[in-house]
Protein backbone atom coordinates (compact mmCIF):
# COMPACT_ATOMS: atom_id res chain seq x y z
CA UNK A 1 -13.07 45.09 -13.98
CA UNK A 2 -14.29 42.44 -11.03
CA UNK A 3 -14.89 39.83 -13.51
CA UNK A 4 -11.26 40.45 -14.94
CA UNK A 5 -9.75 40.43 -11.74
CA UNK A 6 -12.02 37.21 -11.12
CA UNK A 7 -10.43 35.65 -14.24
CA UNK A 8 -7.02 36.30 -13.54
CA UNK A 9 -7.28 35.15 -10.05
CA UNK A 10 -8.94 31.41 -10.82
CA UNK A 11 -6.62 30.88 -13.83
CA UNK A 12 -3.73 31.99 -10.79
CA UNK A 13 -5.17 29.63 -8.42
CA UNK A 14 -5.01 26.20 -10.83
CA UNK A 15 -1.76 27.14 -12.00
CA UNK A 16 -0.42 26.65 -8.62
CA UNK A 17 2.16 23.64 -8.46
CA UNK A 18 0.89 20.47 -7.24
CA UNK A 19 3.90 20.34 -5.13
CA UNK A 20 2.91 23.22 -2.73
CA UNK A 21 0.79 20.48 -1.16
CA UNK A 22 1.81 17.98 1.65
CA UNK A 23 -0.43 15.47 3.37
CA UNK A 24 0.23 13.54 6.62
CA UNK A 25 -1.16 10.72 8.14
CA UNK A 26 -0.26 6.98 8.90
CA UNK A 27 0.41 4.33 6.12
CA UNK A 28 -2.52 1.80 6.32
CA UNK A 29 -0.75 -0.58 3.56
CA UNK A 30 1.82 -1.02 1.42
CA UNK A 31 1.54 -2.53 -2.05
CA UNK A 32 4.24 -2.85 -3.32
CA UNK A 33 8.00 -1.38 -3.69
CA UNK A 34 6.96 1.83 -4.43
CA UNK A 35 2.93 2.77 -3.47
CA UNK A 36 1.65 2.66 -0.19
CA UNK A 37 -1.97 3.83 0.98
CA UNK A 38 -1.73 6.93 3.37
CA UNK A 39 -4.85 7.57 5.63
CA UNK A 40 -5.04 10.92 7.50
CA UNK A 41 -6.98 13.56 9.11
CA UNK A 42 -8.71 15.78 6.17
CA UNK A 43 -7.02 13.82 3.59
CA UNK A 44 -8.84 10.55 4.18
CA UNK A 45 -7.64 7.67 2.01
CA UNK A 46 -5.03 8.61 -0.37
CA UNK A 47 -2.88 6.12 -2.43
CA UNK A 48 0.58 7.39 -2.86
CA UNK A 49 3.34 6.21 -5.82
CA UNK A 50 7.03 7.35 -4.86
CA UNK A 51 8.19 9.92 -6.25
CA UNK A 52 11.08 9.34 -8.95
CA UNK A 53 11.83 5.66 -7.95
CA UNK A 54 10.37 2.34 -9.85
CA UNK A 55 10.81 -0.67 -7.41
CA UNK A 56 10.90 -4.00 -8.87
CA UNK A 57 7.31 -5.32 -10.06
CA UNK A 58 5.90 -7.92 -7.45
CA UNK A 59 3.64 -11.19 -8.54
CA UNK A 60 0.29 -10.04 -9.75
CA UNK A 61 -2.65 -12.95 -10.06
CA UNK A 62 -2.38 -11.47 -13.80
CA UNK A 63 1.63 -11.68 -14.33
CA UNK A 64 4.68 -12.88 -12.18
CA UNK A 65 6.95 -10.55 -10.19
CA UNK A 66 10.85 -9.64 -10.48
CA UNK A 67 13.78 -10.47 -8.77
CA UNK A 68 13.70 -8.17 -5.77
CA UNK A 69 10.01 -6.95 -5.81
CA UNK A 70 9.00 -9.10 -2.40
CA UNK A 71 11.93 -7.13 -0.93
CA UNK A 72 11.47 -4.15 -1.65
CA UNK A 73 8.08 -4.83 -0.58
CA UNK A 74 8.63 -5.69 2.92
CA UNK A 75 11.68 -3.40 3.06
CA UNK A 76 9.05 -0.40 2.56
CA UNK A 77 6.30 -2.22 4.65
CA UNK A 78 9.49 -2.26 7.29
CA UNK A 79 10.11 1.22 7.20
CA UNK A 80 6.41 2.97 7.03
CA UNK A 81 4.23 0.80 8.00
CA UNK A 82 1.67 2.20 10.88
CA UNK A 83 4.02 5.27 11.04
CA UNK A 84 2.92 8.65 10.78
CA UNK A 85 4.69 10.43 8.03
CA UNK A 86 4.41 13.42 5.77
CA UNK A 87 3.96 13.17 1.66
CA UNK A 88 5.18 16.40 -0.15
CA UNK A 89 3.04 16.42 -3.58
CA UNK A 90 4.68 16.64 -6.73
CA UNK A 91 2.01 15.04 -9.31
CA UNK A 92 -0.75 13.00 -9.87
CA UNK A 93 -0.12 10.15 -12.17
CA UNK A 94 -2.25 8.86 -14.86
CA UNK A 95 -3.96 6.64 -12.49
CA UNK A 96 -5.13 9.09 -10.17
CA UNK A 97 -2.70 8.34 -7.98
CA UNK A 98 -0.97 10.88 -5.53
CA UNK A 99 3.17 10.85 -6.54
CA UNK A 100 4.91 12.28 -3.59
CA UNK A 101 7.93 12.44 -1.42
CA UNK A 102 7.68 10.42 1.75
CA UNK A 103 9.25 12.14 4.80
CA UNK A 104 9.48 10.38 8.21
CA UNK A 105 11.22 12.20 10.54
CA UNK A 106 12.99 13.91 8.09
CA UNK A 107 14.30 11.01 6.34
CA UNK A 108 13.31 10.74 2.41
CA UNK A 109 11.97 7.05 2.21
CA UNK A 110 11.92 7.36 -1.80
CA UNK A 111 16.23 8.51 -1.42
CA UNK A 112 16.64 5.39 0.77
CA UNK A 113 14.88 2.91 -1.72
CA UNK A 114 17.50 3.85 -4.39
CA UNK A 115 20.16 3.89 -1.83
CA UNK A 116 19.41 0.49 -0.69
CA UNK A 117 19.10 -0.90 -3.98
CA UNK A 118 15.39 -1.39 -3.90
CA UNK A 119 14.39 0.92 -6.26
CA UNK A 120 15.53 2.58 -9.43
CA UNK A 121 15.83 6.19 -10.25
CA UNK A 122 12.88 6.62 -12.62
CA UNK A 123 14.66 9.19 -14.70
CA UNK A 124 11.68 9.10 -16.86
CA UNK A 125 9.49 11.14 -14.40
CA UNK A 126 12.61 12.68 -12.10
CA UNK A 127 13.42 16.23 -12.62
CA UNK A 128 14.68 19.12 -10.17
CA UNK A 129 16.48 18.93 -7.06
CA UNK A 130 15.57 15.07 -6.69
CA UNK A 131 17.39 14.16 -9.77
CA UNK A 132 20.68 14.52 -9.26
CA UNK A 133 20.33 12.63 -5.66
CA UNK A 134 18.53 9.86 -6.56
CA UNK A 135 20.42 9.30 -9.67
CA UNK A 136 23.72 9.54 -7.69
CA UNK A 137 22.33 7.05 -5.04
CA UNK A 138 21.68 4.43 -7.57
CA UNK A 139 25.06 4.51 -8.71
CA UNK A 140 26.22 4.40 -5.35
CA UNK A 141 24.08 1.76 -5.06
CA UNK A 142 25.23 -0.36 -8.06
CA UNK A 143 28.63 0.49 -7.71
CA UNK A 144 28.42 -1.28 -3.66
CA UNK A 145 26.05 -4.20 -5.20
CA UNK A 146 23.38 -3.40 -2.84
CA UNK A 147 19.99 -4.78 -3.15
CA UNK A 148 18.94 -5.12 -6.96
CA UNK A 149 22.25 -5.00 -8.35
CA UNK A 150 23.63 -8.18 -6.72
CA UNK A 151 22.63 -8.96 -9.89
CA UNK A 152 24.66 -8.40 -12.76
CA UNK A 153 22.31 -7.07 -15.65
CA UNK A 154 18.81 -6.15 -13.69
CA UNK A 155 15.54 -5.65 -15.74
CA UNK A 156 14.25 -1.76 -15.03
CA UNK A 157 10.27 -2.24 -14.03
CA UNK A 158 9.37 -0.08 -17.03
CA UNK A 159 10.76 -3.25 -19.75
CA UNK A 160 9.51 -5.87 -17.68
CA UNK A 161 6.19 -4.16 -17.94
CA UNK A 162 6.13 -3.28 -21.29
CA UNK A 163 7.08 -7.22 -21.98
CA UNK A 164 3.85 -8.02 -19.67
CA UNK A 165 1.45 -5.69 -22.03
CA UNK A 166 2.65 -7.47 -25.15
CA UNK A 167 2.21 -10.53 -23.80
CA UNK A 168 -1.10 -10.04 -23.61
C-alpha cells in the first residue's frame, strides 16, 4: 500500500505543469530579440526564450541577420536590461532553454514585443490565454505599421531560418 501511494505520488509530482514555476532575478544579457540570460538568487544562471514571440534573427558569424533584428535587440536590451524582473515558466525548449513570460512590474515584455512590432506571434508554440493577445497585438501592430511591418511583406524568423539550414 506505501509503495502504491509512493507511485502515485512521484508520477503526481512530474506531471505538474512547468508553468507553476516562476523565477526572478536581474537580466545579465540580452541576445537577441527574444532570449535574454536571467541571473538570480537560487536560480543561478538561467537563459530564457520569450514565450510565444519570434523576433527577427540578428547577424550570426555563421549567417546574416534580418531587417529589424538589431532593433529588437536593443529595444529588449532597453527595456530589461540590469532590471529585476520575474519569468513565469511555461516550457523548456529543445535547447534546454527556459521559455517564459517576462513580467516587470507587471508589464508582459513578450505582449509589448508584438505590440511594438518587434516580434511576431509564434503561433507555432502559442496556446492558452496568451494566444489570443499576442495574436491580436500583432495585428494591431501591422495594421499601425509599427516596427517590422514598415515593411510591406516581412520574412517570419522561422523561413528565414529554415532558408539558413538549407543553405548549408
Amino acid at each position: 500500500m506505501n509503495r502504491l501511494f509512493l507511485c502515485i505520488a512521484m508520477v503526481l509530482m512530474t506531471a505538474l505543469p512547468v508553468s507553476a514555476e516562476t523565477l526572478r532575478g536581474m537580466v545579465k544579457a540580452v541576445h537577441d530579440g527574444d532570449t535574454v540570460v536571467l541571473v538570480g538568487r537560487g536560480t543561478g544562471r538561467v537563459t530564457v526564450r520569450l514565450y510565444g514571440v519570434d523576433a527577427p534573427e540578428t547577424r550570426k558569424p555563421d549567417s546574416p541577420g534580418q531587417p529589424f533584428g538589431s532593433q529588437a535587440k536593443r529595444v529588449l536590451m532597453f527595456k530589461v536590461l540590469g532590471k529585476e524582473v520575474t519569468a513565469e515558466v511555461q516550457d523548456r525548449d529543445q535547447y534546454g532553454r527556459t521559455v517564459a513570460v517576462l513580467q516587470l512590474a507587471g508589464r508582459d515584455i513578450n505582449a509589448e514585443m508584438v505590440s511594438e512590432g518587434m516580434a511576431w506571434a509564434y503561433r507555432q508554440f502559442l496556446s492558452g490565454p496568451y494566444a489570443s493577445r499576442y495574436i491580436q497585438l500583432e495585428e494591431q501592430a501591422r495594421r499601425q505599421h509599427r516596427g517590422l511591418w514598415r515593411d510591406s511583406n516581412p520574412q517570419p524568423p522561422w523561413e528565414f531560418r529554415r532558408g539558413q539550414k538549407k543553405r548549408r
